[in-house]
Every structure is written in C-alpha cells, then in structure tokens.
Protein backbone atom coordinates (compact mmCIF):
# COMPACT_ATOMS: atom_id res chain seq x y z
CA UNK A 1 -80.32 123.09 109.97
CA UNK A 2 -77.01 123.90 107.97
CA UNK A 3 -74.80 123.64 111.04
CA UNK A 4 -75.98 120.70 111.69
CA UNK A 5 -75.79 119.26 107.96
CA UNK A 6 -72.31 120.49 108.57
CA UNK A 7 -71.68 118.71 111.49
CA UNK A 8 -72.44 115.70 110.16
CA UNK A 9 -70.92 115.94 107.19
CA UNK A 10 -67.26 116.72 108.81
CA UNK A 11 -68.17 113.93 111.68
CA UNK A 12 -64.37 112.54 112.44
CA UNK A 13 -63.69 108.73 113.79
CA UNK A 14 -62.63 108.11 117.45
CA UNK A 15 -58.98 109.60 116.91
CA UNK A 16 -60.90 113.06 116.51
CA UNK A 17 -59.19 113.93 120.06
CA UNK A 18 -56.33 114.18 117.52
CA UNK A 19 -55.56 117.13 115.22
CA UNK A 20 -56.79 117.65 111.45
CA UNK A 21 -56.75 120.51 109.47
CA UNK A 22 -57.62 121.64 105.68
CA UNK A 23 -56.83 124.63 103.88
CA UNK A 24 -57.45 126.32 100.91
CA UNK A 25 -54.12 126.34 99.17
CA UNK A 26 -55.32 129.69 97.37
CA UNK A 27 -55.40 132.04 100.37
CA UNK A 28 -55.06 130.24 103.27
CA UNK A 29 -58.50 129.91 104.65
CA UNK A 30 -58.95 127.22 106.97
CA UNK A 31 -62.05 124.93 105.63
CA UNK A 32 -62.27 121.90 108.53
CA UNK A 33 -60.06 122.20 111.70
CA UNK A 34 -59.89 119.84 115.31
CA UNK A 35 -56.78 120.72 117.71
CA UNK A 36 -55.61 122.65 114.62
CA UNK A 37 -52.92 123.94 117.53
CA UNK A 38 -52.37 121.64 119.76
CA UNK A 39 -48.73 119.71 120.33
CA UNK A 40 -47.94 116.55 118.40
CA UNK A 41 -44.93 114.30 117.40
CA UNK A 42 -44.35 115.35 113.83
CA UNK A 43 -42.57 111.79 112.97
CA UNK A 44 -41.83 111.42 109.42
CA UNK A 45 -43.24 115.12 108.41
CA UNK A 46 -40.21 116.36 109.69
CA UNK A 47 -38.47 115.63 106.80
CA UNK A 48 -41.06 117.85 104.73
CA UNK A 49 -38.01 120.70 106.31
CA UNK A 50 -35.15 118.50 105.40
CA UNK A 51 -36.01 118.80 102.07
CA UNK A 52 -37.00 122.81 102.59
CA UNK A 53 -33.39 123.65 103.39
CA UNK A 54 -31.91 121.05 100.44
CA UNK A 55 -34.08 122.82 98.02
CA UNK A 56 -32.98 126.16 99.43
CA UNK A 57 -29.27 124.95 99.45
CA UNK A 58 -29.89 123.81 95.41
CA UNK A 59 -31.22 126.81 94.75
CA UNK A 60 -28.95 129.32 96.23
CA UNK A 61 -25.99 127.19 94.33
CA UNK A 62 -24.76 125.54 98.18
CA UNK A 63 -25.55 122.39 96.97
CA UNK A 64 -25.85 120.97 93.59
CA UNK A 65 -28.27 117.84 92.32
CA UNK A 66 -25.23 116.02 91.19
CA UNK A 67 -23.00 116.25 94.33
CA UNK A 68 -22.05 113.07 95.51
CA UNK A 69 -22.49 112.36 99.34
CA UNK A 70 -20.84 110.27 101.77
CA UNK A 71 -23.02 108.18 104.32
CA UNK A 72 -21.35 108.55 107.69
CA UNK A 73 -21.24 105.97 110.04
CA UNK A 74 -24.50 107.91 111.93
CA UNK A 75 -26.04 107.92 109.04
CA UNK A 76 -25.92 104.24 108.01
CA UNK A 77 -26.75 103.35 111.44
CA UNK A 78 -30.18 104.98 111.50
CA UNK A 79 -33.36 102.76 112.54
CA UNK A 80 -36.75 102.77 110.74
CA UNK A 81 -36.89 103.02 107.00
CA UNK A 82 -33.84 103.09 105.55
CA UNK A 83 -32.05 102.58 102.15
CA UNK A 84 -29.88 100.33 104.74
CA UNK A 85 -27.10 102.79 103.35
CA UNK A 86 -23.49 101.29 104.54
CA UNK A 87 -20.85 103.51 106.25
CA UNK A 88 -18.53 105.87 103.22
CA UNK A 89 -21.38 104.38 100.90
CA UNK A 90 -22.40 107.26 98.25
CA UNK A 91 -25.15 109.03 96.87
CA UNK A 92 -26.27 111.68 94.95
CA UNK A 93 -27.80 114.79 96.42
CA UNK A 94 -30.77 114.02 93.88
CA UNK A 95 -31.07 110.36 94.45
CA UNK A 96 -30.94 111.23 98.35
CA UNK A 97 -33.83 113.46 97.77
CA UNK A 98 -36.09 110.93 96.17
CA UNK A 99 -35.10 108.47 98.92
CA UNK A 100 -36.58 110.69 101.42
CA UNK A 101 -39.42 112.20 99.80
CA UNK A 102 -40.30 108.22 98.31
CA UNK A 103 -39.57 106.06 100.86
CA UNK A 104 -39.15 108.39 103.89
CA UNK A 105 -35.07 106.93 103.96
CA UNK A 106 -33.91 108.22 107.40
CA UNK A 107 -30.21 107.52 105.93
CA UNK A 108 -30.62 109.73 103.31
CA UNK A 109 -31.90 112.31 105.69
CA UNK A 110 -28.87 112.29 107.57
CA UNK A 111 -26.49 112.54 105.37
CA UNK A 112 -28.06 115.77 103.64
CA UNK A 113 -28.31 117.20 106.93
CA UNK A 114 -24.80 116.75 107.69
CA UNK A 115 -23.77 117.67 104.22
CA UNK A 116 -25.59 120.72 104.84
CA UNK A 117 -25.46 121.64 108.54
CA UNK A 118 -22.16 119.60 109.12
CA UNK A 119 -24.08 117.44 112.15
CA UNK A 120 -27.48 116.19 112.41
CA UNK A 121 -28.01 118.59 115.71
CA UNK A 122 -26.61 121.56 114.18
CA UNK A 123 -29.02 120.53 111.29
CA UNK A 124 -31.97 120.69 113.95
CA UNK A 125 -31.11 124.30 114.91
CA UNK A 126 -31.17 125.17 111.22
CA UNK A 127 -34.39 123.55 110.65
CA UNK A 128 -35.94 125.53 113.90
CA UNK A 129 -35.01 128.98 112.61
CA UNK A 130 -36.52 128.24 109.19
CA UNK A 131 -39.53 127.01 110.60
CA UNK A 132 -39.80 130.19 112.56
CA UNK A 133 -38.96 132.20 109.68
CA UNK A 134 -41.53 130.73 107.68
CA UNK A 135 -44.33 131.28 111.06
CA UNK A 136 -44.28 128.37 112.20
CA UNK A 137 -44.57 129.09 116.23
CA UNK A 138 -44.85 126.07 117.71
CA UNK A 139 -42.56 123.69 115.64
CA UNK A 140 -39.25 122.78 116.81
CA UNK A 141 -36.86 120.16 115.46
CA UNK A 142 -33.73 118.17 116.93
CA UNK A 143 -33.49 115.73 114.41
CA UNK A 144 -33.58 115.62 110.50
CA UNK A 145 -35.66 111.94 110.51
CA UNK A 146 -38.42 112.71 112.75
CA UNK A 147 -37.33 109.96 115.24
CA UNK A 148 -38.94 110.89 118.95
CA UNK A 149 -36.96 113.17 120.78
CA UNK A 150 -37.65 115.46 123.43
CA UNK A 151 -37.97 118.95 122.26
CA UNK A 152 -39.37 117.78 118.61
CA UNK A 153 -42.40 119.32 118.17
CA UNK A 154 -45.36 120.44 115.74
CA UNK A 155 -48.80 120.99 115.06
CA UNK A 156 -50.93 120.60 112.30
CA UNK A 157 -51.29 124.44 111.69
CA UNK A 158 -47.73 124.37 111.30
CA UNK A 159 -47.23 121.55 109.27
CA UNK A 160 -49.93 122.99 106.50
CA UNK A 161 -48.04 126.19 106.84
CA UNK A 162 -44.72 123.99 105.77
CA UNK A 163 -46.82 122.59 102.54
CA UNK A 164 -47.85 125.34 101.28
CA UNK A 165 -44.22 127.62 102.31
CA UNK A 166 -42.48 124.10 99.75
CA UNK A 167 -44.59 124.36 96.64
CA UNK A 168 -44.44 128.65 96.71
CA UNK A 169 -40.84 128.36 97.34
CA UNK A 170 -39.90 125.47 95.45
CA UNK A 171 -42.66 124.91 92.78
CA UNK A 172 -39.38 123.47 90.47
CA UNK A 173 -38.36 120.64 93.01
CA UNK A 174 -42.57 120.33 94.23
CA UNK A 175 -43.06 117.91 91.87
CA UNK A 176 -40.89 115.47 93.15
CA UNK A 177 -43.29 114.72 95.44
CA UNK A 178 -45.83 113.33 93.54
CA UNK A 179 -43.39 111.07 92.47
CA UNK A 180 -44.75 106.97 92.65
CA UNK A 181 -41.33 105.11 93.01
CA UNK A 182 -37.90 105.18 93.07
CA UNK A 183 -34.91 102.91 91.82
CA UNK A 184 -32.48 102.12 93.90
CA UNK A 185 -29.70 99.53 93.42
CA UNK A 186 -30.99 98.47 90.72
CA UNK A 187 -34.40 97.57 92.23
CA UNK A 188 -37.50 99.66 92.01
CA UNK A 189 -39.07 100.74 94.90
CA UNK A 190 -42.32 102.01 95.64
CA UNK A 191 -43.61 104.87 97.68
CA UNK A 192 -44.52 104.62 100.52
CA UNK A 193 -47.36 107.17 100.54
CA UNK A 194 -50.33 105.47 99.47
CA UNK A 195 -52.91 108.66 99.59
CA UNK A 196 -51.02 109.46 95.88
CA UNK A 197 -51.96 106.44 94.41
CA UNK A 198 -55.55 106.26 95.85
CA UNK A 199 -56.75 109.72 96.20
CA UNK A 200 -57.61 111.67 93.03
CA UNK A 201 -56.02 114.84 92.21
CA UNK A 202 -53.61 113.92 94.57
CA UNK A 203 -50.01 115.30 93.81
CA UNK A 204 -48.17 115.15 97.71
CA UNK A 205 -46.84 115.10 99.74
CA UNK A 206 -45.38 113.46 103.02
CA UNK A 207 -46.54 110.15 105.25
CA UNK A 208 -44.67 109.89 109.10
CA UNK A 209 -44.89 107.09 111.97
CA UNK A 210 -43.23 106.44 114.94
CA UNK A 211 -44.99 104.61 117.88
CA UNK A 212 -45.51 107.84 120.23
CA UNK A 213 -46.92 109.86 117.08
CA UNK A 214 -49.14 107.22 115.71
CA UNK A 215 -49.58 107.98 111.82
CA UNK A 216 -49.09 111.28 110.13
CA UNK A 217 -49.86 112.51 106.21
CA UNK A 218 -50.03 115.56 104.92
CA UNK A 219 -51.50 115.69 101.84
CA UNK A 220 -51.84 117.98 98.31
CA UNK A 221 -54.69 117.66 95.91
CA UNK A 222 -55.76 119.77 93.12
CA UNK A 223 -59.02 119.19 91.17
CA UNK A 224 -60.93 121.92 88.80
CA UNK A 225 -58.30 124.22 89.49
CA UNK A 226 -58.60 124.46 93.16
CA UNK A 227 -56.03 122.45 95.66
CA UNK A 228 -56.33 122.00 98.91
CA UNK A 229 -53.76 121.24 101.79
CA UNK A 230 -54.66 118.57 104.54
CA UNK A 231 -53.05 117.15 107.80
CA UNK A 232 -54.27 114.57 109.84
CA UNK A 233 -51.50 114.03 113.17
CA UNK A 234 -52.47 110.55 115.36
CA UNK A 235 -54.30 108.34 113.56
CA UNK A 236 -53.84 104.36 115.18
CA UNK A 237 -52.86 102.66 111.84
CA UNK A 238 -52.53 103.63 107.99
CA UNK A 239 -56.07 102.93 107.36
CA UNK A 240 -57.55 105.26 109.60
CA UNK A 241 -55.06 107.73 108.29
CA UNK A 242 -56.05 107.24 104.81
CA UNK A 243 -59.90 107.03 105.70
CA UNK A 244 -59.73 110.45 107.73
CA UNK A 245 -57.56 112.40 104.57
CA UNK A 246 -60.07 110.61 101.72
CA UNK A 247 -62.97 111.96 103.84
CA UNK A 248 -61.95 115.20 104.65
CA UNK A 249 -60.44 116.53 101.70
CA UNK A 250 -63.77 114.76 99.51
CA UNK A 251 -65.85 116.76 101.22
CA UNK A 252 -64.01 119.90 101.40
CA UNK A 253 -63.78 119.68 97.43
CA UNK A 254 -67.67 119.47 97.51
CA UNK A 255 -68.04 122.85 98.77
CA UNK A 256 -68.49 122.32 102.84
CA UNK A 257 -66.68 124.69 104.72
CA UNK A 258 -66.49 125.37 108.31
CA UNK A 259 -67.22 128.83 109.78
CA UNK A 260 -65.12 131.12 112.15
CA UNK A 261 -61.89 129.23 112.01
CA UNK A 262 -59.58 131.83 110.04
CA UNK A 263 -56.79 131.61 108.30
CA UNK A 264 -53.67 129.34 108.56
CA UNK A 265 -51.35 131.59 108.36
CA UNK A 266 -52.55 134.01 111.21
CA UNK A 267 -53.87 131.72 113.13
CA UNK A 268 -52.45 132.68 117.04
CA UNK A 269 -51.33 128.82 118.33
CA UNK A 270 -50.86 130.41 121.74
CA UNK A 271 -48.80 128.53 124.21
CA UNK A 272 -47.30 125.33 123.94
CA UNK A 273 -47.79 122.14 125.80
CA UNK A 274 -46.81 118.18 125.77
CA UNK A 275 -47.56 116.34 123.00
CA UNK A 276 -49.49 112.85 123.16
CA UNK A 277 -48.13 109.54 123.40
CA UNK A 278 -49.65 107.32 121.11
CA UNK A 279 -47.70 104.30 121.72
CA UNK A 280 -50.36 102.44 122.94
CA UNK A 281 -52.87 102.99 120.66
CA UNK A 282 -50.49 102.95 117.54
CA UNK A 283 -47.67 100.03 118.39
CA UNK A 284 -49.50 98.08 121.32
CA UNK A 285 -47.82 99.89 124.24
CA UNK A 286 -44.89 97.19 123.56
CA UNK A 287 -42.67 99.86 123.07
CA UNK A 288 -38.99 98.51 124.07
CA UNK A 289 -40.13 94.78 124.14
CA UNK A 290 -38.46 94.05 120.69
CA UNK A 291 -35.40 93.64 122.55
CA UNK A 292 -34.39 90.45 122.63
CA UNK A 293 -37.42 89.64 120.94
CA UNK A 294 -36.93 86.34 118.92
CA UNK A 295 -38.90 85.68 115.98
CA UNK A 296 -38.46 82.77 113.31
CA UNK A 297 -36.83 83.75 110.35
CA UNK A 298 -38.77 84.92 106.66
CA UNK A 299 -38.21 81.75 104.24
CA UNK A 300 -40.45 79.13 106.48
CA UNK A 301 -43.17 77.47 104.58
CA UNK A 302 -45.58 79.07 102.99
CA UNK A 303 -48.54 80.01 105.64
CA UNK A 304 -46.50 79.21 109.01
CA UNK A 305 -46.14 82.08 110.75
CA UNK A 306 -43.36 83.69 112.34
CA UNK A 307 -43.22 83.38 116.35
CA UNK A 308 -41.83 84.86 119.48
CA UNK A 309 -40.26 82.67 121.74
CA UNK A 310 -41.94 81.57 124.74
CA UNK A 311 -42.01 82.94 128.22
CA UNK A 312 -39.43 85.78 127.13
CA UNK A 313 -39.53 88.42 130.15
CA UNK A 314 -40.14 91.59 128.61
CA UNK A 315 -36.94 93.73 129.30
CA UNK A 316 -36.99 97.15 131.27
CA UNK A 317 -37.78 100.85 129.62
CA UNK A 318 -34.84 101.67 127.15
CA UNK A 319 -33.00 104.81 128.12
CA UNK A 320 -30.34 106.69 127.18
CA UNK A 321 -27.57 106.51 124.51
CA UNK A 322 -26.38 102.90 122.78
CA UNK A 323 -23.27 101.41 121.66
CA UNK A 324 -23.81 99.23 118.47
CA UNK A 325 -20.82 96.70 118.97
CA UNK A 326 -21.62 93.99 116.13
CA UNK A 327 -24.75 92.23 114.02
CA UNK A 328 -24.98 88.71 113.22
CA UNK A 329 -27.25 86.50 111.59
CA UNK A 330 -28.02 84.26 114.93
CA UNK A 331 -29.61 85.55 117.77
CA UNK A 332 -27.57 83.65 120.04
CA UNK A 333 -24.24 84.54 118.37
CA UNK A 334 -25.51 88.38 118.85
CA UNK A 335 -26.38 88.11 122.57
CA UNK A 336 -22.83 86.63 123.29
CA UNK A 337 -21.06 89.68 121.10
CA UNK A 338 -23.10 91.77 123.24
CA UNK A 339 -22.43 89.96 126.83
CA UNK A 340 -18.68 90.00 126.25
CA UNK A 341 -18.57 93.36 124.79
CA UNK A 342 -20.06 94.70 128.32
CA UNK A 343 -17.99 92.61 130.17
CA UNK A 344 -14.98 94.36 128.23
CA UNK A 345 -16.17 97.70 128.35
CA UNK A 346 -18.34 98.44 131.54
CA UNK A 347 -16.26 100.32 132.93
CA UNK A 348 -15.23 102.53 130.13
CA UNK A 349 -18.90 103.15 129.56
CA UNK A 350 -20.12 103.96 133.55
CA UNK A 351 -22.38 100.97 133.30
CA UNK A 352 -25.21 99.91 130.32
CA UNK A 353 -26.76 96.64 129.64
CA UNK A 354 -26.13 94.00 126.86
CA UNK A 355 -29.01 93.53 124.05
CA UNK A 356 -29.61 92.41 121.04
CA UNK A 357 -32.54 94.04 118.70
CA UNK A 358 -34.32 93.12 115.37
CA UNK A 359 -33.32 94.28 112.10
CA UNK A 360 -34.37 93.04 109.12
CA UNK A 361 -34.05 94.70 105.20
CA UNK A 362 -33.54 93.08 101.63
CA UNK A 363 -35.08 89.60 102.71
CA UNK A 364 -32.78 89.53 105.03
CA UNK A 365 -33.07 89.14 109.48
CA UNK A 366 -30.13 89.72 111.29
CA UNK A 367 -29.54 90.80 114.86
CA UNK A 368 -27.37 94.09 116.25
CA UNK A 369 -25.44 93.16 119.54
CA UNK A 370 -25.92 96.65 121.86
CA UNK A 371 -25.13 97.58 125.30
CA UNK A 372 -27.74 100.27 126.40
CA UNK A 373 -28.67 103.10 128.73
CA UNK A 374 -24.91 104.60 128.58
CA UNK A 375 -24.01 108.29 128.41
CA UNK A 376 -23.33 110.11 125.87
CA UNK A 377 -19.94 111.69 126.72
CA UNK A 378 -18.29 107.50 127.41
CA UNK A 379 -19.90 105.67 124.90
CA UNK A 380 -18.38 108.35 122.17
CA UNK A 381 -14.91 108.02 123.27
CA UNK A 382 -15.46 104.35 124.07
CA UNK A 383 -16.47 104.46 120.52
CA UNK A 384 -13.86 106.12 119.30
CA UNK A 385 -11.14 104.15 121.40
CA UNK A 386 -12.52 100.70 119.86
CA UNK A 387 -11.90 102.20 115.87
CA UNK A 388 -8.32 102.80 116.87
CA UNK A 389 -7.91 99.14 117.94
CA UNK A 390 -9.81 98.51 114.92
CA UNK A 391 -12.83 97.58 116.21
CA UNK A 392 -16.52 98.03 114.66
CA UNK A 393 -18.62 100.05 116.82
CA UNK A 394 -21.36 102.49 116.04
CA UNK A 395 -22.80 105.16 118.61
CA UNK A 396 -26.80 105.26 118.46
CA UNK A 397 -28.60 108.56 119.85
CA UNK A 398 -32.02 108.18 122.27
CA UNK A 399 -33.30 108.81 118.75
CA UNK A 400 -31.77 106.08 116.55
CA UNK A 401 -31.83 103.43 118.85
CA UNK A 402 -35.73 104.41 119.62
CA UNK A 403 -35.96 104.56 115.51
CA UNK A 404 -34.08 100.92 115.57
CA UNK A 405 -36.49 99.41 118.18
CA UNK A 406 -39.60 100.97 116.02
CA UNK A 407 -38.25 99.07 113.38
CA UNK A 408 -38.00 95.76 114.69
CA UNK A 409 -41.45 96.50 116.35
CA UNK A 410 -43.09 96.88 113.03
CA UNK A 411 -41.29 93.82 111.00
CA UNK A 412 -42.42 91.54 114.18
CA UNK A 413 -46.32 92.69 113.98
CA UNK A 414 -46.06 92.61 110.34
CA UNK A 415 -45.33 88.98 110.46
CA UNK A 416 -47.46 88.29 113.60
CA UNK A 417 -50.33 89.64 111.51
C-alpha cells in the first residue's frame, strides 16, 4: 500500500514524458526523479555556468566586481530578454551579474563571456570543460545565453549537479540569487523568476525558455534546516512550470521519498541522444512566422487588441546566419531597408532573403530590416566591408537571430492573449 500512496502522491501532469528531478542538497540523494537522464534544451539554465566561471574569475582575482565592461556589437544585438544594451554601452561586472541572474539579460551574458573567454564560442568551450570537471557527462554548451543551438545540451541530473557545484563553490556570490529585483537605468526591474516570490523557503535560483525547450526552473529551497534542489526541463507554459516545482518540492519537504533512484552525483547518464522539440507544445509550432509578422502598435485604446494583418503567407523555415542591416519604427520603412539592402549586397553575401522581424522593449515596437539564410564566412566580411563605408550592420548567429524571432514570438502572443 505505501508504493502506491507514493505513487500517487508524486503523480506528475501530462508533461511527465519530460524530465524532473529533486535532491537532497545535504548528500545528494535523489528523492523524486522522471527522465532524470535524458537529453533536453537547457535554455536559460545555461547561464546558471555563465555565472560559475564569473564567480570563479572574481574569485581567483581575473575579474573584479567593479570592472567596467564594454557591450560589443554581438552583444547588444542579442534576441530574447535583454537589458536592450547598445553597442560600446558599459557595465559593471556586478551589475552584469544581477542582469543575468534577475532578468535572465542575454546581453549581459555576452559580454561577460567575451570579457572572460574573449568570444562567445571560445566561452562555450570553457563552459563544456567546467561542466565536465564538475561531472556533468552529458552537458555541453555553445553559447553563454542558452539560445538553441545544435550541440547545446543538458539534463536534469546535470543541471542539479550545477546547483548544488554554485552554492558549495560560491556560497559568497549564492545569494545573489535570491535576489527579487534589480535597478537598471534608473528603473527597477523585477525578476523574472516567480518560484522566489511564491514558493516558501525559496532562495534560487534560475528560470529558462526558448520555444524548442519549453520552460525550465531550477529551483533552491531551505525550510527547518533542510534544502532541497529541484529541476523541472519542458513544461508548456510558466504555470505548469511553477505547478510541477510547488508540487514536487511540497511534498518532498513532507517526508516522501522515492526508492532505488541513487544519488545525483553518481548517477551513470549513459549515452546520449536528441533532445525534444517542444516548439509546438510551448510557442504554437509558429516558430519562424514572426517574420514579417505585423501587429498594431502598444498605445491603442484601452481593451482593443493588437492584430496581425490579414492573409499574411507565413514565410519559409529560417536558416542559417543573418545580416541585421537597419531598424525602424514602420514596418514598411523596414521591409524597403531590407529589399534594397539585398538588392545591394546579394552577391557579396552568396544569396539570403530580405525580412523584417519584431522587436519591441521600453514601450517601445520597432522593426529590424534582415536579409537571412547567408553564410557565415560572407555575411562577416560583408559586415565588416559595410562599417568601413560607414554603414550600420550587425551579424546575427543561427542562435541570435532564433533568440530574436523567440522574442517577437512572445511580445505578439502576449498581446494576442
């Protein structure tokens, strides 16, 4: 009869298929587990090692809470959430590290990773040797932000493994995470991990979305004297995350514990595999139709809602690299920066296609002109060619533009909603 008060007790929602996990801070024990191994987009929780090899830079006197930094160009230009940082703009290594930990800033992000690793990718291969230093087997980063890439991979073993590896070997920067807000600019600005405000005993520690990882927390609560370490990868919307964390680390706290399952940090993840595309469970399956999507501006009256334009064909896949060649408040001012930008540069890029997408921060909508699915290897040195005329460009990754169309995704259902 106990297993199967158990059972019910731990009985997950319909995401179950996902991966959970909760351990016993103290020793390592693993007290609830589903697909505790098994390959997922990490997202966000990426930047939970960001801030691992910052606070290991601090420490070891590298880096210093007071440095200013520099926002490059690549890092200004990131999608998602953002400080919306502009290019040479600066900020302190401290500030920078309560824009990521608050408000998940993928700006900030970048420009401590290429403070510290001198480019984001070089970054990446730092962040993969930590995270197999630290036993994490099947985690392996190409990116500081957590923006989909291929190759970018965790699972929720290894992410509980990274929680409990930042308080132990940081327990002077830990608290940081608990922190509720953040100013900025001279505004003050929330976080944007509401399991700390809702949860309590909660003191951490990291929230992550992108479309093909649906929503990620890892979370750090302490009641009584005894904390606990949980990670829920795949949940469809913030709800369902919250829901799943409240639930499992409640009744973990009351006592329940599952048998068999071992401990976290010898676990054996065995081999690897693809992770799960959530995209149409989390984001609709829309995926790259914010391009050329055309909304109605914020600022209409009161109650009228925001909407697309009619009979808009939905645009193929997005692929490859970008070239960011303008932004401007008008749609149709953007689409004609684009248009005439390809017609200028086709063939210095090998090809692409003109687009505008979404982007929207302070109040504020706007529209980036891009031509799309280029190379790498042109669009940098088409890039490069345009600054020495004097030109504006900017050179998005598969990565930033994906984290650029995410964003515009999530501002249109927002308002759709």
């Amino acid at each position: 009869m106990g297993a199967i008060v158990a059972c019910v007790v731990w009985a997950m929602p319909a995401w179950a298929q996902r991966a959970a996990v909760v351990v016993d801070a103290s020793d390592g024990s693993i007290l609830y587990g589903r697909n505790v191994t098994a390959p997922a987009h990490p997202a966000s929780l990426t930047k939970m090692m960001t801030l691992y090899l910052a606070f290991e830079a601090i420490e070891a006197g590298r880096l210093s809470l007071a440095e200013t930094l520099t926002a490059s160009a690549r890092a200004a230009g990131q999608g998602g959430a953002t400080l919306d940082l502009d290019p040479g703009q600066k900020i302190t290594t401290a500030d920078a590290l309560r824009a990521v930990i608050t408000r998940s800033a993928n700006d900030a992000a970048v420009v401590l990773a290429e403070r510290l690793g001198g480019s984001e990718s070089a970054f990446g291969a730092m962040m993969t040797a930590k995270a197999k230093a630290l036993g994490m087997t099947r985690t392996s980063f190409v990116n500081a932000t957590g923006m989909t890439a291929p190759g970018h991979l965790t699972t929720a073993r290894d992410m509980a493994l990274l929680a409990l590896a930042l308080r132990r070997d940081f327990p002077r920067h830990y608290a940081l995470f608990a922190a509720r807000g953040v100013t900025w600019g001279g505004r003050s600005l929330p976080t944007v991990n509401g399991f700390l405000v809702s949860f309590k005993g909660a003191d951490g520690i990291k929230t992550g979305f992108t479309c093909a990882a649906g929503y990620n927390l890892v979370a750090s609560a302490s009641r009584n004297g005894r904390r606990l370490v949980g990670v829920v990868l795949g949940a469809r919307n913030k709800d369902e995350r919250r829901n799943a964390m409240h639930r499992l680390l409640e009744t973990a706290f009351s006592g329940r514990k599952e048998a068999g399952l071992g401990n976290v940090r010898t676990l054996d993840e065995g081999k690897g595999g693809a992770a799960p595309d959530l995209r149409g469970e989390a984001c609709g399956g829309r995926g790259a139709s914010v391009l050329n999507a055309s909304i109605a501006l914020p600022g209409a009256p009161p109650g009228k809602k925001p909407g697309k334009t009619a009979g808009r064909q939905e645009p193929p896949r997005v692929e490859g690299w970008a070239l960011d060649v303008g932004i401007s408040r008008k749609e149709a001012e953007a689409r004609r920066m684009a248009a005439q930008a390809l017609a200028r540069l086709r063939r210095d890029l090998g090809g692409g296609r003109a687009a505008t997408v979404l982007k929207a921060g302070d109040g504020v909508v706007a529209y980036r002109a891009l031509i799309i699915d280029v190379n790498e290897q042109p669009t940098v040195a088409t890039c490069l060619a345009m600054r020495a005329r004097d030109e504006d460009c900017l050179v998005l990754t598969p990565p930033m533009l994906a984290g650029a169309i995410e964003d515009a995704e999530r501002y249109i259902r927002f308002f759709a909603e």
